[in-house]
Protein backbone atom coordinates (compact mmCIF):
# COMPACT_ATOMS: atom_id res chain seq x y z
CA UNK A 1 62.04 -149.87 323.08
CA UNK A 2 60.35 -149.53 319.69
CA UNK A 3 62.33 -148.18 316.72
CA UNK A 4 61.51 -145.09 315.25
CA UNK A 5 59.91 -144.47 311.64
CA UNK A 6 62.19 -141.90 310.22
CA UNK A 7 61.72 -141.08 306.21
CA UNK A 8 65.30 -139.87 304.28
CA UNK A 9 64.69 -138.43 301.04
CA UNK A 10 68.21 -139.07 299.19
CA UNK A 11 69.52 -139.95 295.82
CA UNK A 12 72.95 -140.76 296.40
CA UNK A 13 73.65 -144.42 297.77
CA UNK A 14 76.83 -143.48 299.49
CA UNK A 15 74.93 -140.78 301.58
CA UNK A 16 72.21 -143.27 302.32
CA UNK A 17 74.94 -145.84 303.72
CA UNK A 18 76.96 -143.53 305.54
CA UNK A 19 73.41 -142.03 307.67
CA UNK A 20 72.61 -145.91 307.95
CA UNK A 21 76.01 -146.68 309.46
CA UNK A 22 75.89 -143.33 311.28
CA UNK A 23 72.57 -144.42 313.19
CA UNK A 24 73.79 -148.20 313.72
CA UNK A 25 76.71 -146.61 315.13
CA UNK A 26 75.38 -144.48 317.90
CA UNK A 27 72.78 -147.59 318.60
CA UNK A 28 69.73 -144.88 317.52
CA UNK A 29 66.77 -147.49 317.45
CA UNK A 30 65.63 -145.84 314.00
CA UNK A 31 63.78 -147.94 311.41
CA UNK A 32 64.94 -146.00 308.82
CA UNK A 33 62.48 -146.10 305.24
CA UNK A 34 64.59 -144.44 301.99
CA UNK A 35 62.69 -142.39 299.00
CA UNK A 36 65.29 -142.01 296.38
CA UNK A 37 63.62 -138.87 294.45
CA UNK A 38 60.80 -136.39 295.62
CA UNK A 39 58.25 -137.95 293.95
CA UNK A 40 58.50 -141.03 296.08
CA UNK A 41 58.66 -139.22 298.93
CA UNK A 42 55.73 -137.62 298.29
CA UNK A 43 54.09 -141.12 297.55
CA UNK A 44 55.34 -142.15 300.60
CA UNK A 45 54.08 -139.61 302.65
CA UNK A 46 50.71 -139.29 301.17
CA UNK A 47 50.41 -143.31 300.79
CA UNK A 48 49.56 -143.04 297.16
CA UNK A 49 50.57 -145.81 294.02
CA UNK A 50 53.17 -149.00 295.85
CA UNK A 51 52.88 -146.72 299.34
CA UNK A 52 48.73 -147.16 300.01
CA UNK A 53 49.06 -149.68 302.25
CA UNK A 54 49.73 -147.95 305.85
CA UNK A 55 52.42 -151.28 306.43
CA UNK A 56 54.82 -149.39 303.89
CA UNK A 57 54.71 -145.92 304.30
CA UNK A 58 54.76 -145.55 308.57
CA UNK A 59 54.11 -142.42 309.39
CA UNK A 60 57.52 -141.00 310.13
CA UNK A 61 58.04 -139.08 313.61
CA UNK A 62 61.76 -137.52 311.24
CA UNK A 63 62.05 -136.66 307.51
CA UNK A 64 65.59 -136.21 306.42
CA UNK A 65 64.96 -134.19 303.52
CA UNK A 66 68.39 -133.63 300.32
CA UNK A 67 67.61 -130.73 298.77
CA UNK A 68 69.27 -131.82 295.19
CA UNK A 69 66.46 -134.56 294.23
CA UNK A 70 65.43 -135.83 290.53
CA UNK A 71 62.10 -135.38 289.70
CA UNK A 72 60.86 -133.09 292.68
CA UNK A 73 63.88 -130.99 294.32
CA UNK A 74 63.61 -131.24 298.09
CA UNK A 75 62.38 -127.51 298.36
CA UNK A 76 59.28 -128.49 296.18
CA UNK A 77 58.82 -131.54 298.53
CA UNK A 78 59.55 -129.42 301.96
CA UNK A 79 56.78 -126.90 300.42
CA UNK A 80 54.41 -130.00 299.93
CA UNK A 81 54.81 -131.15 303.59
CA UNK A 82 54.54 -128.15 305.21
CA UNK A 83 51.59 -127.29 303.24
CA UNK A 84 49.48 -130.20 304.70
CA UNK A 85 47.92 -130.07 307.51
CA UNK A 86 48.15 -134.56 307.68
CA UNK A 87 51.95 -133.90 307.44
CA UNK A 88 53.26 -130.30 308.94
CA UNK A 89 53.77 -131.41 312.02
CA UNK A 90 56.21 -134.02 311.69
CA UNK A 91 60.14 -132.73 311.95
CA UNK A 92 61.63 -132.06 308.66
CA UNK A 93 65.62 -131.47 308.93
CA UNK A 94 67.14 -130.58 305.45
CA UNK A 95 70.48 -132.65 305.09
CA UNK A 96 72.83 -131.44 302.36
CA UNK A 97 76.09 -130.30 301.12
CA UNK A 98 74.81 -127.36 299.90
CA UNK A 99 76.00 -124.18 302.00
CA UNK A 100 74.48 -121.72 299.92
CA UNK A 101 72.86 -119.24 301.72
CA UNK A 102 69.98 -119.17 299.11
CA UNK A 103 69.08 -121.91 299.51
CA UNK A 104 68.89 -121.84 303.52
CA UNK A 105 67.24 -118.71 303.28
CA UNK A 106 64.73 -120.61 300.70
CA UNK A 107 64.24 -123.76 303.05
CA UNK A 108 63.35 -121.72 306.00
CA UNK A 109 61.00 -120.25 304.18
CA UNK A 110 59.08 -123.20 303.23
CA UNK A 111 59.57 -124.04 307.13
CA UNK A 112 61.91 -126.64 307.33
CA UNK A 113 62.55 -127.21 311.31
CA UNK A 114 66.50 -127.14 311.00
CA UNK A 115 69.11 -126.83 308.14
CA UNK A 116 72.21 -128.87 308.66
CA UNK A 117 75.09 -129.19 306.24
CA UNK A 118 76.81 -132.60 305.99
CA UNK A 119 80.68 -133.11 306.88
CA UNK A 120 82.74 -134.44 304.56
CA UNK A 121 84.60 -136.45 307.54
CA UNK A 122 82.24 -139.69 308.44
CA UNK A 123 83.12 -138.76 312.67
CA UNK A 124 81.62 -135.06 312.27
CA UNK A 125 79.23 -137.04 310.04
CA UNK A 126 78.45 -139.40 313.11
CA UNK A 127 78.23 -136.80 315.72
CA UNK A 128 76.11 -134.73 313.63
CA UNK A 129 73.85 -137.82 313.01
CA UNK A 130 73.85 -138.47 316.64
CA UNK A 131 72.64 -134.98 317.69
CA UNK A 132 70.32 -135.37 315.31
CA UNK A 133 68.97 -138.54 316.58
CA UNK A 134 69.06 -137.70 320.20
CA UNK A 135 67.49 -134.09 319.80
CA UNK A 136 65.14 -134.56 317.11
CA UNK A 137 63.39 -138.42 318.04
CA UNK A 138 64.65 -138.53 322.04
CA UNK A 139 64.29 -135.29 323.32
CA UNK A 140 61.60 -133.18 321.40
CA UNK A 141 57.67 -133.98 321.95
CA UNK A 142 55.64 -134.51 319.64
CA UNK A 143 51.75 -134.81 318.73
CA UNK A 144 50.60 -138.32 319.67
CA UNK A 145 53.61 -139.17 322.06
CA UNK A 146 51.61 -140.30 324.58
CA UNK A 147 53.48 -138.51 327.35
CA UNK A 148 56.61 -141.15 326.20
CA UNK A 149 59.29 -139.48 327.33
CA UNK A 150 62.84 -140.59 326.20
CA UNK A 151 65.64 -141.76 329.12
């Protein structure tokens, strides 16, 4: 079985380890690419400047989206995604410690697919990670699956 293209969008190096461990854990086959700040995320995803070439910036069937970003917060970049037709389609599941109910009630309405808060524990951290993984790029269908069914 192939790994996955999934896309996080995360500042923080200790996040970025822990989801990395936290998908080598469960055995996910994810090949996991990492924009540190919206703007490279939305280089990545619209394969502009170091992401052109199509080897680089895989089309990811998951984006993993922080909301607290440098340059571009995560609601600009959610917006930007949603807004294109190239890119709306493709599973975007905000992932932060914020709990505010602003800014749920903002991310829904720039239709991100799911809201999930991270645990400060790394085994809720896993387990979330892992019904992330098994929902999100196992279960659900998406355009240009072929019919590939996971199991």
């Amino acid at each position: 079985q192939e790994d996955l293209p999934a896309l996080l969008v995360q500042d923080n190096p200790d996040h970025e380890e822990l989801l990395r461990r936290a998908f080598s854990d469960s055995g996910a086959p994810v090949a996991l690419s990492v924009a540190r700040h919206g703007e490279e995320a939305l280089d990545y995803l619209f394969r502009r400047g170091e992401y052109k070439d199509v080897g680089r910036s895989p089309r990811p069937r998951l984006i993993l989206l922080d909301l607290r970003l440098p340059r571009v917060d995560g609601l600009e970049v959610l917006g930007e995604i949603k807004s294109s037709p190239d890119l709306c389609a493709i599973p975007t599941v905000v992932l932060t410690t914020s709990e505010s109910e602003h800014d749920v009630t903002r991310a829904c309405a720039q239709h991100a697919n799911s809201y999930l808060v991270k645990p400060v524990e790394f085994d809720r951290f896993e387990a979330l990670i892992g019904s992330l993984e098994s929902y999100w790029l196992s279960l659900n269908r998406q355009p240009g699956d072929g019919g590939r069914r996971a199991v």
